[in-house]
C-alpha atoms as a PDB file:
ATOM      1  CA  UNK A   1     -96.429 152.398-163.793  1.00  0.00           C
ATOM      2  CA  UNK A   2     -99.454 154.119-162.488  1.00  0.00           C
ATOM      3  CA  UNK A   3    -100.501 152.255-159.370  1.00  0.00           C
ATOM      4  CA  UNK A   4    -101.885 152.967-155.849  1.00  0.00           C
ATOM      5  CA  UNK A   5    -101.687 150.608-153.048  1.00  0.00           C
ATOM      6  CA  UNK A   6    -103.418 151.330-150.006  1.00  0.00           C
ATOM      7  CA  UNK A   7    -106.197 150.635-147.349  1.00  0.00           C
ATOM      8  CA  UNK A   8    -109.011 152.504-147.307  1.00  0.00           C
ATOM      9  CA  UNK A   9    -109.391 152.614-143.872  1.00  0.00           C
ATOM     10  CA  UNK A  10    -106.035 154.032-143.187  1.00  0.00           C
ATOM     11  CA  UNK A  11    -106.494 156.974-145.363  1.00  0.00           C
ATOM     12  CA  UNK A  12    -106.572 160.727-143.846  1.00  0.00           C
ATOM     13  CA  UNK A  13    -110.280 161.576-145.313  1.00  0.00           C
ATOM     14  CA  UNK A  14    -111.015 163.921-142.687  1.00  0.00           C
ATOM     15  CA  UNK A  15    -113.775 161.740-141.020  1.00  0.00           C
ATOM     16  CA  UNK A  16    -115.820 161.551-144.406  1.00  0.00           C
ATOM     17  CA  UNK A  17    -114.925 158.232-146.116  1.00  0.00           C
ATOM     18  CA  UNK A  18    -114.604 159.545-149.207  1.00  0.00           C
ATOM     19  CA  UNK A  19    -111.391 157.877-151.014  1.00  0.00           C
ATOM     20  CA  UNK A  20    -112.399 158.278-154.601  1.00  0.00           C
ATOM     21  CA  UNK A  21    -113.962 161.271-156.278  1.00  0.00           C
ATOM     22  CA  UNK A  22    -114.205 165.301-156.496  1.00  0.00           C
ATOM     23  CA  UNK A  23    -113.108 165.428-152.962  1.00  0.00           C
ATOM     24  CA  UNK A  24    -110.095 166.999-151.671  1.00  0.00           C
ATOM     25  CA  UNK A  25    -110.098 163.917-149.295  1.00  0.00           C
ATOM     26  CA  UNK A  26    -109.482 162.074-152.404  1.00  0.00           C
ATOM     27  CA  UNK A  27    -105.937 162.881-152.745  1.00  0.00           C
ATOM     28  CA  UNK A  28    -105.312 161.421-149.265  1.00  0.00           C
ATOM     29  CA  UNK A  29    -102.411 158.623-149.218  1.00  0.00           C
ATOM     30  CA  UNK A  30     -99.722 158.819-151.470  1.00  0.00           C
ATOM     31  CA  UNK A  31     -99.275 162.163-153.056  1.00  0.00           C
ATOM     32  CA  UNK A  32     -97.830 160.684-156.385  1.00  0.00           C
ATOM     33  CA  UNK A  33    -100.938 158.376-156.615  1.00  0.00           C
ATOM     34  CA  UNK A  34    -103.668 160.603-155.552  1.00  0.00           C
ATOM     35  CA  UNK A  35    -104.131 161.920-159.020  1.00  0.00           C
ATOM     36  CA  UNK A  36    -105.648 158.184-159.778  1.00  0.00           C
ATOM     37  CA  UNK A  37    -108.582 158.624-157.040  1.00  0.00           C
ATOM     38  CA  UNK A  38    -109.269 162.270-157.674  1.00  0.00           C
ATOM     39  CA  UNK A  39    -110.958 163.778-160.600  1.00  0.00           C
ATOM     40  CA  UNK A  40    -112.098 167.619-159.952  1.00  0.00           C
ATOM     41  CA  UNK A  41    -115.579 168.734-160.166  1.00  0.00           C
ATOM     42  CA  UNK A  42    -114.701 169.926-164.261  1.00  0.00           C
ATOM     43  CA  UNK A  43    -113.787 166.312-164.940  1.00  0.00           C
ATOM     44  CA  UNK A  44    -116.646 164.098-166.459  1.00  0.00           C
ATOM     45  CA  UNK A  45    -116.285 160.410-166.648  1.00  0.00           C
ATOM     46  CA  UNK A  46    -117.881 157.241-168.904  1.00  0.00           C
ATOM     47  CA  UNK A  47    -117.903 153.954-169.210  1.00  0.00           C
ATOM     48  CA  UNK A  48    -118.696 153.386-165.233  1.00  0.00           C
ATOM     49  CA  UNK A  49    -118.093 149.787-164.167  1.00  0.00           C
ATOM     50  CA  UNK A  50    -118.940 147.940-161.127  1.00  0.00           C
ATOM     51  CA  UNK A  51    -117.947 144.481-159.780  1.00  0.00           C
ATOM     52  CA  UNK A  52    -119.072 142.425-157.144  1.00  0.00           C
ATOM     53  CA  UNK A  53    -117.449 139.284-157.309  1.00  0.00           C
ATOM     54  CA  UNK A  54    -116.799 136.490-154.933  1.00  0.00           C
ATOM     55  CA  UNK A  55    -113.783 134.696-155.702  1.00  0.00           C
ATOM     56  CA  UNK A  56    -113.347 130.929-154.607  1.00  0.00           C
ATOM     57  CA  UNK A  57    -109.364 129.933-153.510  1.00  0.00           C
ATOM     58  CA  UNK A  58    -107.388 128.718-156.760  1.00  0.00           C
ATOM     59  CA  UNK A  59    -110.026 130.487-159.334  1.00  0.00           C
ATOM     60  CA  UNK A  60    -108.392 129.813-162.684  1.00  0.00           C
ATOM     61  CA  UNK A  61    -110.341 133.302-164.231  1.00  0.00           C
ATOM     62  CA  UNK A  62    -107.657 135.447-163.111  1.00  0.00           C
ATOM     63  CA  UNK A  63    -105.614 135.061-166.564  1.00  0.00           C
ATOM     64  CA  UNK A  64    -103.786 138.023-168.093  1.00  0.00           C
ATOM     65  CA  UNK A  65    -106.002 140.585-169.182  1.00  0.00           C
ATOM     66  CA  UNK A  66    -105.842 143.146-172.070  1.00  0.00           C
ATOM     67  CA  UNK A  67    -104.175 146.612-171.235  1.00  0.00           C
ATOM     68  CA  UNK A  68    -106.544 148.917-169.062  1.00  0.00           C
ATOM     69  CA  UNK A  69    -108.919 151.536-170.357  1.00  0.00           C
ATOM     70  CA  UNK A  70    -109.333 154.486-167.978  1.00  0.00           C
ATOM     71  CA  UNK A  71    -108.842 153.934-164.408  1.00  0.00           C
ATOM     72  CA  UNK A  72    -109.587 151.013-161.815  1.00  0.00           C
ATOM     73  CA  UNK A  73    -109.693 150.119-158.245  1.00  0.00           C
ATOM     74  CA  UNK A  74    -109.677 146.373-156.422  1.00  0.00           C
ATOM     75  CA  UNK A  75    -110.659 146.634-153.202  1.00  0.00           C
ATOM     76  CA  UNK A  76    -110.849 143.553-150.411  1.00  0.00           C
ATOM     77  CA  UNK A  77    -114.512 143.772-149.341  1.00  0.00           C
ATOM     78  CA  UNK A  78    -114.272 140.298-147.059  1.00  0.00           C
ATOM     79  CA  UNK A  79    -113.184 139.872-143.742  1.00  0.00           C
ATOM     80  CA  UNK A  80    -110.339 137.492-144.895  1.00  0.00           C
ATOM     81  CA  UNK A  81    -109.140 136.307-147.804  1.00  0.00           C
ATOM     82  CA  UNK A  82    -106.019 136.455-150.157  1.00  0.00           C
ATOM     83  CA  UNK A  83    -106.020 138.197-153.475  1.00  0.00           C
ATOM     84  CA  UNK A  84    -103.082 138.772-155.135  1.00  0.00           C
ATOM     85  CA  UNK A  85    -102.759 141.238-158.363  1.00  0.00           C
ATOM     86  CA  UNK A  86     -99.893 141.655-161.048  1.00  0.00           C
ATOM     87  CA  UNK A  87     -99.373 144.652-163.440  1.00  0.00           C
ATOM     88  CA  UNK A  88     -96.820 144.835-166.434  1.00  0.00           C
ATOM     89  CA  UNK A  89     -96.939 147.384-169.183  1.00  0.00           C
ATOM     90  CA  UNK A  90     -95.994 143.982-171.199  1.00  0.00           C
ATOM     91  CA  UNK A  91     -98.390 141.380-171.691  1.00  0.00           C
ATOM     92  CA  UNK A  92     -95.934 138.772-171.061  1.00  0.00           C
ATOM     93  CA  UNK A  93     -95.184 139.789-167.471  1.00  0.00           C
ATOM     94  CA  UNK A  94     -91.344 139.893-167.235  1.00  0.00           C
ATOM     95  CA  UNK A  95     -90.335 139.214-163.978  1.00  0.00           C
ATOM     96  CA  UNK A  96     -87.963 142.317-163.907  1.00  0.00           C
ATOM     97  CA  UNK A  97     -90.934 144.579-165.490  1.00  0.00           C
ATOM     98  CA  UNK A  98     -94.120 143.088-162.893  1.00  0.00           C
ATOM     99  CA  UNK A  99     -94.964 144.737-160.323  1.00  0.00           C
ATOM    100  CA  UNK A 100     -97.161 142.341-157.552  1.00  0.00           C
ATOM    101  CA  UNK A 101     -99.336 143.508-154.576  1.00  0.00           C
ATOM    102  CA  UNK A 102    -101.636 141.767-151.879  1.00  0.00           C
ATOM    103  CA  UNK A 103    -104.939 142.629-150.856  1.00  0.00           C
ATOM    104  CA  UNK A 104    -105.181 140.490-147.557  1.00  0.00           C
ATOM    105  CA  UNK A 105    -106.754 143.004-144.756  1.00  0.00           C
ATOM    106  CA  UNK A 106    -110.383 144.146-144.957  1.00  0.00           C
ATOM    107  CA  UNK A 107    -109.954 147.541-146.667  1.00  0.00           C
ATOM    108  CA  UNK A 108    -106.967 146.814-148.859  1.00  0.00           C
ATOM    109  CA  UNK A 109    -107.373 148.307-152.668  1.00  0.00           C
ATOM    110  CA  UNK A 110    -105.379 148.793-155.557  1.00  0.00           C
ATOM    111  CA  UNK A 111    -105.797 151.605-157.895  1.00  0.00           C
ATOM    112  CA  UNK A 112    -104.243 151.428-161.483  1.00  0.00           C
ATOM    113  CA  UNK A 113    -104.143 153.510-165.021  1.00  0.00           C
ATOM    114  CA  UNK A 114    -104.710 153.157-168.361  1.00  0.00           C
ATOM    115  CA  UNK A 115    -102.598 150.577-170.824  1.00  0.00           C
ATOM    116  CA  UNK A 116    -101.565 148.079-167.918  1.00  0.00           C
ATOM    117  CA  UNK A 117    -101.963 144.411-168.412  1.00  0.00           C
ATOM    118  CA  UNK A 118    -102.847 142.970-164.817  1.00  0.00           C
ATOM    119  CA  UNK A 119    -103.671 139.496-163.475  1.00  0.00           C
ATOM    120  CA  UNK A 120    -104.640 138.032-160.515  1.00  0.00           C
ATOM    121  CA  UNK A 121    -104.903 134.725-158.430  1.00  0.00           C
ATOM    122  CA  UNK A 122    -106.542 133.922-155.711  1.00  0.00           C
ATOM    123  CA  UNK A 123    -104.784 132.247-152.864  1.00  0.00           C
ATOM    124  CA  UNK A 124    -107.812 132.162-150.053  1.00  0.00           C
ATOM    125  CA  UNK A 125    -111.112 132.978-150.970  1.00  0.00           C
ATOM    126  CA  UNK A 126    -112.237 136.523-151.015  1.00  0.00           C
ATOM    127  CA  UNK A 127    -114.883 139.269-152.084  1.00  0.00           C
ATOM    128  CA  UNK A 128    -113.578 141.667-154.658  1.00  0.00           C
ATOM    129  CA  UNK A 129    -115.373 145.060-155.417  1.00  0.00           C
ATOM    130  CA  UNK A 130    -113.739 146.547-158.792  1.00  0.00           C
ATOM    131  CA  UNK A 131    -115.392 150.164-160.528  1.00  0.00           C
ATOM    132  CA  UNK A 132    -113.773 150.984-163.865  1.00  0.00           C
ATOM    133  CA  UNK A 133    -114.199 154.219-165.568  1.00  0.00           C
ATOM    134  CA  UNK A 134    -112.751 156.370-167.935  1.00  0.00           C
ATOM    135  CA  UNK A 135    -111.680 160.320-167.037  1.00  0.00           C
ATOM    136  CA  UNK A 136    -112.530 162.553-169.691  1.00  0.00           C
ATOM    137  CA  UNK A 137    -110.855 165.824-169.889  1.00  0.00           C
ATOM    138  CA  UNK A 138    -112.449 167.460-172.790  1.00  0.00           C
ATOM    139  CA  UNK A 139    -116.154 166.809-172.553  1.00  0.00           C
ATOM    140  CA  UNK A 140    -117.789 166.804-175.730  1.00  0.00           C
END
């Protein structure tokens, strides 16, 4: 499956801040990954997304969602707070075909492709940034 874990502050961006983009510093963290951050300067996007959502403990909106268009990134934008996040490429979630990660420290993101089903819960309340957008290759 095409996921990035990471925190943002622990990333090698070369004293920029930059973590997502044209950047060379984009493709800081985990090599395999990077591709899912970085998009070179020939690369347009669509469809551009953003999120700001606060996200009270036990929120019941979290259900399984349709597979993913494009790319997207979850990032912990609180102090504290517990948010976890499931990704299948089945809709049912199989237990042996899930993969789970926690964003608890500030900084803490998640980074996934297209055609993933994903869910979340949240297990302490929490501020969730998410951007969504779609890579295209071939601009028109």
């Amino acid at each position: 499956m095409d996921i990035e874990f990471n925190n943002a502050a622990s990333l090698d961006t070369n004293n920029t801040g930059w973590f997502v983009g044209f950047s060379e510093w984009a493709k800081a963290g985990i090599p395999d990954h990077a591709d899912l951050r970085h998009m070179g300067q020939e690369v347009r996007s669509h469809t551009l997304c953003i999120k700001w959502k606060f996200h009270p403990a036990g929120d019941l909106l979290g259900a399984a969602k349709p597979p993913s268009e494009g790319r997207s990134l979850s990032i912990l934008v609180s102090e504290q707070g517990r948010f976890r996040l499931q990704f299948s490429e089945n809709g049912n979630f199989p237990q042996m075909r899930t993969i789970e990660h926690v964003l608890q420290k500030h900084g803490d993101f998640v980074v996934w492709g297209e055609n993933l089903h994903h869910r979340w819960f949240v297990d302490e309340a929490c501020t969730i940034l998410t951007l969504r957008w779609v890579p295209e290759t071939d601009p028109a």
